[in-house]
C-alpha atoms as a PDB file:
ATOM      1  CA  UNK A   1     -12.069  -3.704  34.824  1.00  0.00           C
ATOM      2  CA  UNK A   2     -14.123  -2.533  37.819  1.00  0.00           C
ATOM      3  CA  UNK A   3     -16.910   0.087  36.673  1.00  0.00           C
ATOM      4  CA  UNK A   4     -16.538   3.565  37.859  1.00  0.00           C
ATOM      5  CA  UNK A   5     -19.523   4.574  39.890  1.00  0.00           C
ATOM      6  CA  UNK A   6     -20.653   8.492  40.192  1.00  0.00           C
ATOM      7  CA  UNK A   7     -20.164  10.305  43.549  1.00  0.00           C
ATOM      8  CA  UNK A   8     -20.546  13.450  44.851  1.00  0.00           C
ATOM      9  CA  UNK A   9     -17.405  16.147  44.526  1.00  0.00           C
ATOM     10  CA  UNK A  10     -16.440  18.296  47.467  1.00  0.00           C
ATOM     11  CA  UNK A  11     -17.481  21.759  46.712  1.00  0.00           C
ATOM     12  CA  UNK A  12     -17.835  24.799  48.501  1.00  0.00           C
ATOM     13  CA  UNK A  13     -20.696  27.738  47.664  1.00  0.00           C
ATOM     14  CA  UNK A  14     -19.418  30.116  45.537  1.00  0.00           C
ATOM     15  CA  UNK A  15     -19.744  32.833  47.117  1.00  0.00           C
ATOM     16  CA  UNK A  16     -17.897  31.825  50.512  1.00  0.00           C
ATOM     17  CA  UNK A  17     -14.876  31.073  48.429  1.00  0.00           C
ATOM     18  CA  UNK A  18     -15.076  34.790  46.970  1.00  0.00           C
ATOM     19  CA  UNK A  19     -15.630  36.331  50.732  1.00  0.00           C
ATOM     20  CA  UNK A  20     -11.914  33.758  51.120  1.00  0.00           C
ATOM     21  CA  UNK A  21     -10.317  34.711  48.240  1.00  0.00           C
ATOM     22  CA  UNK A  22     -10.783  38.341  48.709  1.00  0.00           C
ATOM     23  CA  UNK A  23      -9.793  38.154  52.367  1.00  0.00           C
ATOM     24  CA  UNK A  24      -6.467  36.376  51.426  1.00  0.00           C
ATOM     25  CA  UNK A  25      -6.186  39.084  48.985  1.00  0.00           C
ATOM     26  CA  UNK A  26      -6.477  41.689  50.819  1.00  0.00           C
ATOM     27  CA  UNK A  27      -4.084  40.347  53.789  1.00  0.00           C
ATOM     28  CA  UNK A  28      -1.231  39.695  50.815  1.00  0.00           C
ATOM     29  CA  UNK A  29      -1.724  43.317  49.760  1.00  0.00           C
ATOM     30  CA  UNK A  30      -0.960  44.726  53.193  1.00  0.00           C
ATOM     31  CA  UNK A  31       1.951  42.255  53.473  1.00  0.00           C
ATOM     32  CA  UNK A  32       2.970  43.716  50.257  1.00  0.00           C
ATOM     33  CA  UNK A  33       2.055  47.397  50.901  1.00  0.00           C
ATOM     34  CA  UNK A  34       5.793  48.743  51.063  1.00  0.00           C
ATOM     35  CA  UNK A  35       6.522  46.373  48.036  1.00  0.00           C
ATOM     36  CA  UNK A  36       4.002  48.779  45.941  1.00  0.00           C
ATOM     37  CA  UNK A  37       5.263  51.999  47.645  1.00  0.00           C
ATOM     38  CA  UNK A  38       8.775  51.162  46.681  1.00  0.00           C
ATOM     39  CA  UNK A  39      10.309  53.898  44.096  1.00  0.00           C
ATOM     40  CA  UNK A  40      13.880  53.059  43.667  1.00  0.00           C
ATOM     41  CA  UNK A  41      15.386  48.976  42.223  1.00  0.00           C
ATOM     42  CA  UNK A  42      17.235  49.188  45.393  1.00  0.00           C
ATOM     43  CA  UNK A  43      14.469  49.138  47.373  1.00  0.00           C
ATOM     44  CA  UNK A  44      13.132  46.539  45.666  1.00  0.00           C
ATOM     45  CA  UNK A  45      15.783  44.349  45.555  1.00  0.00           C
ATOM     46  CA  UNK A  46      15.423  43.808  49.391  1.00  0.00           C
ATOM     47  CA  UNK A  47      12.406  41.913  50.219  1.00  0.00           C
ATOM     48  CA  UNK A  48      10.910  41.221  53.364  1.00  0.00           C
ATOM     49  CA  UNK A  49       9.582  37.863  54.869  1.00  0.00           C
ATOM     50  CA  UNK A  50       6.726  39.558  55.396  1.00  0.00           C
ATOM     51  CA  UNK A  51       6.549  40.458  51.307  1.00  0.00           C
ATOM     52  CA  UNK A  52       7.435  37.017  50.277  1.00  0.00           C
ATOM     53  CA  UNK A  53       4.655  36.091  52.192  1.00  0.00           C
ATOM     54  CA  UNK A  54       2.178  38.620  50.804  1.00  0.00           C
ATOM     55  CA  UNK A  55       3.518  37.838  46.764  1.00  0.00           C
ATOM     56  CA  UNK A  56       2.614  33.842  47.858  1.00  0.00           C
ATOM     57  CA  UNK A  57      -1.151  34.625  49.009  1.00  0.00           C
ATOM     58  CA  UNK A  58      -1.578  36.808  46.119  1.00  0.00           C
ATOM     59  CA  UNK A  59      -0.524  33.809  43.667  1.00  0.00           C
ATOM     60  CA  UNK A  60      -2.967  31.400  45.497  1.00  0.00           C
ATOM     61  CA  UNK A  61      -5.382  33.414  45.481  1.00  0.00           C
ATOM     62  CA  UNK A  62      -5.198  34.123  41.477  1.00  0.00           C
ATOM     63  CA  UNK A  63      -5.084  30.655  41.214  1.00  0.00           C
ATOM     64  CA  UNK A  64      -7.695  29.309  43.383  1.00  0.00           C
ATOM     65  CA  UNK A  65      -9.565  31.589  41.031  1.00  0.00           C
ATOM     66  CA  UNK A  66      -9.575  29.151  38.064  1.00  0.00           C
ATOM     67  CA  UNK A  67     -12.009  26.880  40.603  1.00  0.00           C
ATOM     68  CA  UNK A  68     -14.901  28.700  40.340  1.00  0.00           C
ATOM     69  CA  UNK A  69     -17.618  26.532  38.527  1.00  0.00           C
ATOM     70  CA  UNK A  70     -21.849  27.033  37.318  1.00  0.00           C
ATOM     71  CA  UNK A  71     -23.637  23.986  36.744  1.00  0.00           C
ATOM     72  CA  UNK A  72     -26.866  24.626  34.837  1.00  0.00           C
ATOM     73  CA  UNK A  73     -30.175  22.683  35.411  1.00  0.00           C
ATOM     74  CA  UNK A  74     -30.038  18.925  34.215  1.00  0.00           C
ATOM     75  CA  UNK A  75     -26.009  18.882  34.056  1.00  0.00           C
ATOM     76  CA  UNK A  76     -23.038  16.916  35.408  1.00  0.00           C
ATOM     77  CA  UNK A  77     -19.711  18.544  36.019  1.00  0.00           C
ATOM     78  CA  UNK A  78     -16.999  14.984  36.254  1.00  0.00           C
ATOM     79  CA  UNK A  79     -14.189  16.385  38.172  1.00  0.00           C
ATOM     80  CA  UNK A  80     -10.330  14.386  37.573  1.00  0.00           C
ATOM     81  CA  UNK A  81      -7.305  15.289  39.451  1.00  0.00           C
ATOM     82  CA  UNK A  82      -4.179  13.750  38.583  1.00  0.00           C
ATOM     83  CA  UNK A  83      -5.559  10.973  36.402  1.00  0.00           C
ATOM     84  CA  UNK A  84      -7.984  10.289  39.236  1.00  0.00           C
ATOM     85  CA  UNK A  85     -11.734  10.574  39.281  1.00  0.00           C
ATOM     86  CA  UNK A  86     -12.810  13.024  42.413  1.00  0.00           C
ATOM     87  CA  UNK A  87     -16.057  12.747  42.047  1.00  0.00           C
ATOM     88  CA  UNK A  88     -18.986  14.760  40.243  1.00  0.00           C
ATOM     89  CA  UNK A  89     -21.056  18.112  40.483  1.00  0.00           C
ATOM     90  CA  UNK A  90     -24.095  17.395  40.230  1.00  0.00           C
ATOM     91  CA  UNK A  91     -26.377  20.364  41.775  1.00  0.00           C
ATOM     92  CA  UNK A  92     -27.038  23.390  39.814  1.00  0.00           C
ATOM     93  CA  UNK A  93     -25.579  26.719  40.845  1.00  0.00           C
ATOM     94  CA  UNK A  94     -22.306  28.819  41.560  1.00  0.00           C
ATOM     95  CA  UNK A  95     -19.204  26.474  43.177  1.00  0.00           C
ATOM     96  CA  UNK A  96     -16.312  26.389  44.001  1.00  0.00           C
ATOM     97  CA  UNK A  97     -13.948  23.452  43.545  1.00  0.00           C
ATOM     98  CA  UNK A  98     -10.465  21.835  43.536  1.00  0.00           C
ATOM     99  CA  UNK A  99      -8.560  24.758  40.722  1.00  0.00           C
ATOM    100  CA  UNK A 100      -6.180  22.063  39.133  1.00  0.00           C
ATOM    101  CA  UNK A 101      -8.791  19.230  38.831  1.00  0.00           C
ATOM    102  CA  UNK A 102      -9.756  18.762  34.952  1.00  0.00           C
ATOM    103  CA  UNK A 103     -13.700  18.928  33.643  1.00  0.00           C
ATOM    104  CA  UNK A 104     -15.455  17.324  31.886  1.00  0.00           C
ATOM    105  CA  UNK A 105     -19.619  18.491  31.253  1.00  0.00           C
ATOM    106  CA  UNK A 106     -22.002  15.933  30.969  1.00  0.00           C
ATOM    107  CA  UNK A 107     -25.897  16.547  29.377  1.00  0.00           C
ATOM    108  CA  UNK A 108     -28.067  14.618  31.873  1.00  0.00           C
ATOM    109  CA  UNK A 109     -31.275  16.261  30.085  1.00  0.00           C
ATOM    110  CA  UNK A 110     -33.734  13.415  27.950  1.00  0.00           C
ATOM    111  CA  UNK A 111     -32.693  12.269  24.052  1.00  0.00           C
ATOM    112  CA  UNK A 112     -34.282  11.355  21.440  1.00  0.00           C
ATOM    113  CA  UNK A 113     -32.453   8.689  19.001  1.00  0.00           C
ATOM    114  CA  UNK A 114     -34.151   8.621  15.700  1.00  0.00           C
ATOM    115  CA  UNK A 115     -32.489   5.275  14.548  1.00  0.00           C
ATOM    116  CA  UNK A 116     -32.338   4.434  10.046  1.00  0.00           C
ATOM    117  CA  UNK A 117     -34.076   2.226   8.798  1.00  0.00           C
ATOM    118  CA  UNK A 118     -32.415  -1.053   9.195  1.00  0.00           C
ATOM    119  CA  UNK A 119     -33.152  -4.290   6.538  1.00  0.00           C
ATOM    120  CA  UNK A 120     -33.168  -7.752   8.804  1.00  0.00           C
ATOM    121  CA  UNK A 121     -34.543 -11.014   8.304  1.00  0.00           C
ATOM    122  CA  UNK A 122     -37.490 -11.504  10.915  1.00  0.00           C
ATOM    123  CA  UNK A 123     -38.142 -14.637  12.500  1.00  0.00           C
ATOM    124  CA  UNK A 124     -39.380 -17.078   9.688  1.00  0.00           C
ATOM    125  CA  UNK A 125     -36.670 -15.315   7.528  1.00  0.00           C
ATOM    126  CA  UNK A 126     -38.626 -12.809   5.573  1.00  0.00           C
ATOM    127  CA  UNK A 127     -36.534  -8.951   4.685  1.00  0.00           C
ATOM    128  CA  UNK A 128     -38.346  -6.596   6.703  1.00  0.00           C
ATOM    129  CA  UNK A 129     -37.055  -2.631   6.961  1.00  0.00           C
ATOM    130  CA  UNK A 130     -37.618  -1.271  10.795  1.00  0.00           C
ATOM    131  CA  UNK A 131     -36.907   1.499  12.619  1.00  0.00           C
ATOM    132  CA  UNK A 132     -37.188   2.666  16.006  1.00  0.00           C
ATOM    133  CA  UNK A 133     -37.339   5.721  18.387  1.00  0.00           C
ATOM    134  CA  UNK A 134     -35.479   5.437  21.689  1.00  0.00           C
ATOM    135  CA  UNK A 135     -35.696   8.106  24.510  1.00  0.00           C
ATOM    136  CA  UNK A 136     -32.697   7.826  27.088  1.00  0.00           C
ATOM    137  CA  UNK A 137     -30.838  10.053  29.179  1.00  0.00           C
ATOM    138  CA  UNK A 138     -27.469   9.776  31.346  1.00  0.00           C
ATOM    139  CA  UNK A 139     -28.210   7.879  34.621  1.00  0.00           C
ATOM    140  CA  UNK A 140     -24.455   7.769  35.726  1.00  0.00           C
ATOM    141  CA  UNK A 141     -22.141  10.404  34.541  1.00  0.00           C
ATOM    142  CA  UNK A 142     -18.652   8.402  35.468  1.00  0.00           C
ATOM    143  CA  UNK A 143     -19.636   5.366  33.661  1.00  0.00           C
ATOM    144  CA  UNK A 144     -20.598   7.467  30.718  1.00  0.00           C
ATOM    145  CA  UNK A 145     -16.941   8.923  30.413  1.00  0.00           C
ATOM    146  CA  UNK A 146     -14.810   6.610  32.044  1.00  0.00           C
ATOM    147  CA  UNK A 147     -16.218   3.057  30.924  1.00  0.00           C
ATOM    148  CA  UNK A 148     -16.991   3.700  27.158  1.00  0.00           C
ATOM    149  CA  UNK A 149     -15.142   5.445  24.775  1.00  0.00           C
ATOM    150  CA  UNK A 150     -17.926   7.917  23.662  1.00  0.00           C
ATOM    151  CA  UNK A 151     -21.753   7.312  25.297  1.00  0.00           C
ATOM    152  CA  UNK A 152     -22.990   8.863  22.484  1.00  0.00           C
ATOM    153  CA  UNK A 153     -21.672   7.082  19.809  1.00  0.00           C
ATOM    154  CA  UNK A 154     -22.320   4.053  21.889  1.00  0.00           C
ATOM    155  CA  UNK A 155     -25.764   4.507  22.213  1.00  0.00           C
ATOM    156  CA  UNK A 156     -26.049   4.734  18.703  1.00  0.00           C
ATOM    157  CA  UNK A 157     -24.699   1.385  17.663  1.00  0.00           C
ATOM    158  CA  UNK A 158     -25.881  -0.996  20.425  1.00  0.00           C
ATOM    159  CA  UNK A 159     -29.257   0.542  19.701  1.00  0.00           C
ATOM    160  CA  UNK A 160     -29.063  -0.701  16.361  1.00  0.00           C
ATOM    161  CA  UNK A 161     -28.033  -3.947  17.240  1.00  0.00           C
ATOM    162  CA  UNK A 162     -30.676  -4.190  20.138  1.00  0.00           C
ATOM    163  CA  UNK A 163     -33.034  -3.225  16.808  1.00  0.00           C
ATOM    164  CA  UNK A 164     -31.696  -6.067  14.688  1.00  0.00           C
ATOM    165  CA  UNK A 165     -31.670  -8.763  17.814  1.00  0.00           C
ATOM    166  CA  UNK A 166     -35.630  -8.154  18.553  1.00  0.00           C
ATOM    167  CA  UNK A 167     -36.827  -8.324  14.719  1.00  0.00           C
ATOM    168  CA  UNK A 168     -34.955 -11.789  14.572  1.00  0.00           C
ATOM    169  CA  UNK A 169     -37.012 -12.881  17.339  1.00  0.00           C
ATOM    170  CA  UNK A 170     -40.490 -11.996  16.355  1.00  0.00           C
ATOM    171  CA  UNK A 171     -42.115 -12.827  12.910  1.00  0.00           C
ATOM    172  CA  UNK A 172     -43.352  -9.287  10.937  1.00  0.00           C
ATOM    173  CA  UNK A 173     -46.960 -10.899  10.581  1.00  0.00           C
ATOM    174  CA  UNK A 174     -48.455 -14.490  12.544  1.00  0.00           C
ATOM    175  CA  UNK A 175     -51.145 -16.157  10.849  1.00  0.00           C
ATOM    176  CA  UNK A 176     -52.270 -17.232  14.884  1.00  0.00           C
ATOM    177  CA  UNK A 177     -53.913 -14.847  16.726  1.00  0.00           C
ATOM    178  CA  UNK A 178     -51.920 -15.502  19.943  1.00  0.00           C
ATOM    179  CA  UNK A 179     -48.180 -15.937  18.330  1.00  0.00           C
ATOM    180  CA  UNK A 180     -47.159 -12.348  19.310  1.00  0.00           C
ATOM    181  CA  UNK A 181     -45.476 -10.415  16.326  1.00  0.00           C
ATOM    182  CA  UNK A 182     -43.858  -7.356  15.010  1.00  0.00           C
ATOM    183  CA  UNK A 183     -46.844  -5.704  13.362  1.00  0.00           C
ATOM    184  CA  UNK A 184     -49.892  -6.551  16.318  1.00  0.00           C
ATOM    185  CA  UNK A 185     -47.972  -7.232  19.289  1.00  0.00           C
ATOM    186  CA  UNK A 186     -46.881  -3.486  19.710  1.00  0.00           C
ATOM    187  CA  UNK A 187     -46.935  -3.279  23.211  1.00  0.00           C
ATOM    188  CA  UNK A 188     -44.977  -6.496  23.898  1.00  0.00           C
ATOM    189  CA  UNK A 189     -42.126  -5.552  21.061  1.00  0.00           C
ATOM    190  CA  UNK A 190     -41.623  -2.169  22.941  1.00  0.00           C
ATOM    191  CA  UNK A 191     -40.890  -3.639  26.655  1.00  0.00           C
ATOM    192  CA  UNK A 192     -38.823  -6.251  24.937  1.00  0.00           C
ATOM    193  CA  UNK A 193     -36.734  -3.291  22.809  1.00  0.00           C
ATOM    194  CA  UNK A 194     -36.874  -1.659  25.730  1.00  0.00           C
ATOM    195  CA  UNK A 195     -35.373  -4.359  28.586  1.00  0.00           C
ATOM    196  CA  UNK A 196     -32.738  -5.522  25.163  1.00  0.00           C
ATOM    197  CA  UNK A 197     -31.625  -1.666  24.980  1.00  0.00           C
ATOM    198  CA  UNK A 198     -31.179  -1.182  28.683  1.00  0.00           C
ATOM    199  CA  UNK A 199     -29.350  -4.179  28.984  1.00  0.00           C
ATOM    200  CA  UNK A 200     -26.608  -3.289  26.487  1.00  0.00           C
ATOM    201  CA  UNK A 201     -26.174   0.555  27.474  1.00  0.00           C
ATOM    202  CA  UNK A 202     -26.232  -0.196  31.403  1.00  0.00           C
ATOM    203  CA  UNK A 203     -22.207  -0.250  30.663  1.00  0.00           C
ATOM    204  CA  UNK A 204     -22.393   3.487  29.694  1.00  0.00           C
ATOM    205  CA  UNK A 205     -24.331   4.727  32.637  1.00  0.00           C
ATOM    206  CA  UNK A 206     -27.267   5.427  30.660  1.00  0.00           C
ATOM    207  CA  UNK A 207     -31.202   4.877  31.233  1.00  0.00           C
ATOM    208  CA  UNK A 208     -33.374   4.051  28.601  1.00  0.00           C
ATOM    209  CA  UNK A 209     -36.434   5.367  29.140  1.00  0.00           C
ATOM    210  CA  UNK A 210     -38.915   4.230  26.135  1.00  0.00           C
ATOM    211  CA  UNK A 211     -38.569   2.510  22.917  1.00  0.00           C
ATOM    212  CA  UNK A 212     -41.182   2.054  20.153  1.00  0.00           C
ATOM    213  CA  UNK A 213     -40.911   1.004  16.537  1.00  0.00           C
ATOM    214  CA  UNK A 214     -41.237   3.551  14.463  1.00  0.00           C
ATOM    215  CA  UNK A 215     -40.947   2.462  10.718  1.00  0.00           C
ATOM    216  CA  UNK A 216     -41.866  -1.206   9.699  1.00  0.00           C
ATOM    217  CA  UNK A 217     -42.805  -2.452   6.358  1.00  0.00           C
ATOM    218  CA  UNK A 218     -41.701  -5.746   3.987  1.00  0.00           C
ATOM    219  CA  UNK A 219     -38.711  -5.010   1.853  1.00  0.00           C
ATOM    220  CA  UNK A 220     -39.318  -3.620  -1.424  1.00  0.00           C
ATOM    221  CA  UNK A 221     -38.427  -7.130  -3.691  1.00  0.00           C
ATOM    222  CA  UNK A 222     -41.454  -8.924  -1.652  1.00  0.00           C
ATOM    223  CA  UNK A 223     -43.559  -6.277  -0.788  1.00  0.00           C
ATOM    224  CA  UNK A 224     -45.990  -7.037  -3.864  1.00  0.00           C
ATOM    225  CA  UNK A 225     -45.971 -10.941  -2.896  1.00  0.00           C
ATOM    226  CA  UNK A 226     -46.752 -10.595   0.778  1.00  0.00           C
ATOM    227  CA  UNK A 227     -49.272  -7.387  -0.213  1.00  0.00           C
ATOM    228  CA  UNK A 228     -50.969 -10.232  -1.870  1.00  0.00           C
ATOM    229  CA  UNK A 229     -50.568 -12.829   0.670  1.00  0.00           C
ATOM    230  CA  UNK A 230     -52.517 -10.808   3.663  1.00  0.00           C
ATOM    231  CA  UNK A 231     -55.010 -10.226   0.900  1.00  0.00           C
ATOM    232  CA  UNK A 232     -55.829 -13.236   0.633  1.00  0.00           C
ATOM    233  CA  UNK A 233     -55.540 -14.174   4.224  1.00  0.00           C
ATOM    234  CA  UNK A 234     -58.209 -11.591   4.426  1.00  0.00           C
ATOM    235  CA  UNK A 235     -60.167 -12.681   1.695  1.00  0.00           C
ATOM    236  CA  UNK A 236     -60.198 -16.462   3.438  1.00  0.00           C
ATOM    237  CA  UNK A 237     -60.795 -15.073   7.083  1.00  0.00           C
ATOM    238  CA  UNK A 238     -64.064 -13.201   5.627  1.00  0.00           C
ATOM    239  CA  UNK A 239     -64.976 -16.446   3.764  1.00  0.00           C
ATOM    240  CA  UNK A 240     -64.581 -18.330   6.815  1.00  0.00           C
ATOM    241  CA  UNK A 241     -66.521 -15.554   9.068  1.00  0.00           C
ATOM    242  CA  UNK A 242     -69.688 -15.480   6.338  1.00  0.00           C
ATOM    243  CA  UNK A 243     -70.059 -19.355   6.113  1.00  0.00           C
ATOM    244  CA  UNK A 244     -70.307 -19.776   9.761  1.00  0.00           C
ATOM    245  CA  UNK A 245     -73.041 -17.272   9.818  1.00  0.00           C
ATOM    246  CA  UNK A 246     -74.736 -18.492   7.570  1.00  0.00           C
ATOM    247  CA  UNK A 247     -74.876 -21.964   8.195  1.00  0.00           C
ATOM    248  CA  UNK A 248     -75.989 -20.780  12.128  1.00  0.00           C
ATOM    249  CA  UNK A 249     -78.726 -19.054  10.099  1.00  0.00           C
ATOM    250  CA  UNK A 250     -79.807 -22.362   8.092  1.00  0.00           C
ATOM    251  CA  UNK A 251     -79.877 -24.264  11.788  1.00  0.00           C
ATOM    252  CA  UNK A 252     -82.141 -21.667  13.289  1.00  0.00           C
ATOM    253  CA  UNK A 253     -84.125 -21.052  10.309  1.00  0.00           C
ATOM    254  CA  UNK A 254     -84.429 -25.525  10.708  1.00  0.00           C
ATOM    255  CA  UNK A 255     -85.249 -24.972  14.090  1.00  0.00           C
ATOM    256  CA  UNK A 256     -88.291 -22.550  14.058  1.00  0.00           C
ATOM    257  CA  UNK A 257     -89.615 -24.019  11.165  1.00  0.00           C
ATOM    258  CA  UNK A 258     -88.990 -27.765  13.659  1.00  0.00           C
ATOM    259  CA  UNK A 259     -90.380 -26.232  16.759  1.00  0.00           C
ATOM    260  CA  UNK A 260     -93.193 -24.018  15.400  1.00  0.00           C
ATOM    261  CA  UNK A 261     -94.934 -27.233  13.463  1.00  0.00           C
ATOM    262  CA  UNK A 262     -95.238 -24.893   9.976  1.00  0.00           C
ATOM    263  CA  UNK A 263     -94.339 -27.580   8.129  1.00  0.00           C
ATOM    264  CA  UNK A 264     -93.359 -30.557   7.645  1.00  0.00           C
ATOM    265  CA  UNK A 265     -90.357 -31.001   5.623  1.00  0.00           C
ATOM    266  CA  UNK A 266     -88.696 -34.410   3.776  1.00  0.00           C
ATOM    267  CA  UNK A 267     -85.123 -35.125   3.531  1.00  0.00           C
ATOM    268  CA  UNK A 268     -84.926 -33.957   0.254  1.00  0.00           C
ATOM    269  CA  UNK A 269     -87.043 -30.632   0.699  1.00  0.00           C
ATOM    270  CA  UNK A 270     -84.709 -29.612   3.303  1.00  0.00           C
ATOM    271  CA  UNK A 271     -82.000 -30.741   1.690  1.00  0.00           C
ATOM    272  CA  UNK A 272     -82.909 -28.311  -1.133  1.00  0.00           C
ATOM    273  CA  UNK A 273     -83.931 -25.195   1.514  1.00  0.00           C
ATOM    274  CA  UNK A 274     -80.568 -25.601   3.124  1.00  0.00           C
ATOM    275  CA  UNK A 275     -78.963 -25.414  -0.306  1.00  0.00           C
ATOM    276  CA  UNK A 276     -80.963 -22.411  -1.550  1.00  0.00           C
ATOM    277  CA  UNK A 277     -80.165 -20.260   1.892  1.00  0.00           C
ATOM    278  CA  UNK A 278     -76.665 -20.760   1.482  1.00  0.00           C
ATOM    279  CA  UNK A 279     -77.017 -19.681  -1.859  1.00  0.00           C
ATOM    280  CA  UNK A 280     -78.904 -16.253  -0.976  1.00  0.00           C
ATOM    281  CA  UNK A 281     -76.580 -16.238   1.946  1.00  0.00           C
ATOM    282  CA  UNK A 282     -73.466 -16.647   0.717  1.00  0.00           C
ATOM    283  CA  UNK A 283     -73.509 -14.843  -2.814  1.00  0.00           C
ATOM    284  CA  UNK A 284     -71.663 -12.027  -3.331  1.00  0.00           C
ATOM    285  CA  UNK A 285     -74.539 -11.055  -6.024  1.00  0.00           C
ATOM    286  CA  UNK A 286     -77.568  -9.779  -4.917  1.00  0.00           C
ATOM    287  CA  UNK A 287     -80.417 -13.095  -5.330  1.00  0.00           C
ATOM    288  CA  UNK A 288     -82.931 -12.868  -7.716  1.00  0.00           C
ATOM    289  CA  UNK A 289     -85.971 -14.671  -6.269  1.00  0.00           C
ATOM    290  CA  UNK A 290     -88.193 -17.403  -8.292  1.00  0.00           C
ATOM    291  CA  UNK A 291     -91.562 -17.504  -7.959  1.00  0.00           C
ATOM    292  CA  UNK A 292     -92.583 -21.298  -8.529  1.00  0.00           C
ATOM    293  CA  UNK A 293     -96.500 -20.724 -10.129  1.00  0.00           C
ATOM    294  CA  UNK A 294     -96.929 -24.267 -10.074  1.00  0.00           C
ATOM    295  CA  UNK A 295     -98.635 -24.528  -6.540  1.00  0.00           C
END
């Protein structure tokens, strides 16, 4: 099936068509003028050509009445006529259109969708819950009500899905610091949601705007474990941080003492100063310090 694609409807300003309508009016009225006089049924049992012809504008012009249309700021008017799409109102303001075509409003202002909080395996197979906020608005109002059932309702469900496809993709937490994931690669997991939304809901006619995460946490039956996971990770990341100070420390500290001729220092007396920095250095005590008297 071949997409519907939005066009413009032929309208005419409002309030032309009134200055019409009220001339035809007026000229069946005068046609009609000894029709209204008339007192007796015999009288009015003998009609005119020129009263049949007044009666006739006077019907067309109380039905070309019913085609008078306001289109507020930010909304679509989809116009049908007999089954067939005519074309769409687009521009705000008083119109006048085809009486006997069928309507059909259409919101074109900006949306929020608020999604649930969805449970979903994430890349390396670990529950996660996630949410996400999606702004989107109607781009195309005949693909919006001719190609889907209801855009709405649409929206709704591939948005979910779009939700579920990205967390598969991307792990909730990488232990590398350039493996992009859920929780520190926020900017990259919106432009992906983003481009996966769009791509679903260009069917409806709709634009997606922006799309960020909004909820994201473990599920509750491992949040405990994995709390204590990215403790320690952070425990052995601080470790790691602290020991390579320190030991750049001990090397300078080796180096002035080298350079600057202070002293002169045997294997084994470094060996034991290197030991006893590391010590002061690395303790998570504070260092008591020993006097040796025995100089």
């Amino acid at each position: 099936m071949e997409p519907k694609r939005e066009f413009s409807a032929p309208t005419v300003l409002g309030l032309v068509a009134i200055a019409l309508l009220l001339a035809v009016a007026g000229i069946g009225v005068a046609f009609c003028k000894s029709l209204f006089g008339a007192g007796t049924g015999a009288e009015i049992e003998t009609l005119t050509a020129g009263n049949l012809l007044g009666l006739l504008l006077l019907a067309l012009s109380l039905l070309a009445a019913r085609g008078f249309l306001t289109v507020q700021p930010n909304q679509a008017v989809v116009l049908v006529f007999l089954g067939k799409y005519i074309g769409t109102v687009r521009k705000e303001g008083f119109w006048w259109i085809n009486p006997f075509s069928a309507r059909r409003f259409v919101s074109l202002r900006v949306r929020n969708l608020n999604s649930d909080r969805l449970k979903v395996n994430d890349s390396v197979g670990n529950p996660i819950e996630i949410g996400a906020v999606v702004v989107w608005r109607v781009a195309d109002s005949a693909q919006a009500v001719f190609d889907v059932d209801s855009y709405e309702k649409f929206v709704e469900i591939q948005s979910e899905t779009a939700i579920r496809t990205l967390a598969i993709r991307y792990p909730y937490d990488a232990g590398d610091a350039d493996m992009p994931s859920l929780r520190s690669s926020q900017d990259e997991v919106a432009i992906a949601l983003r481009e996966e939304l769009q791509a679903r809901l260009q069917v409806a006619g709709v634009e997606v705007i922006e799309s960020r995460l909004s909820y994201l946490a473990y599920a509750p039956e491992i949040a405990q474990v994995m709390l204590r996971r990215q403790q320690a990770q952070a425990v052995v990341a601080a470790r790691q941080q602290i020991i390579e100070g320190a030991l750049g420390m001990v090397e300078l500290s080796l180096q002035r003492l080298s350079d600057g001729n202070l002293i002169e220092l045997d294997p084994a007396t470094k060996a034991a100063l290197i030991n006893n920095l590391l010590v002061v250095l690395t303790s998570e005590q504070n260092v008591q310090p020993i006097i040796d008297t025995r100089i």
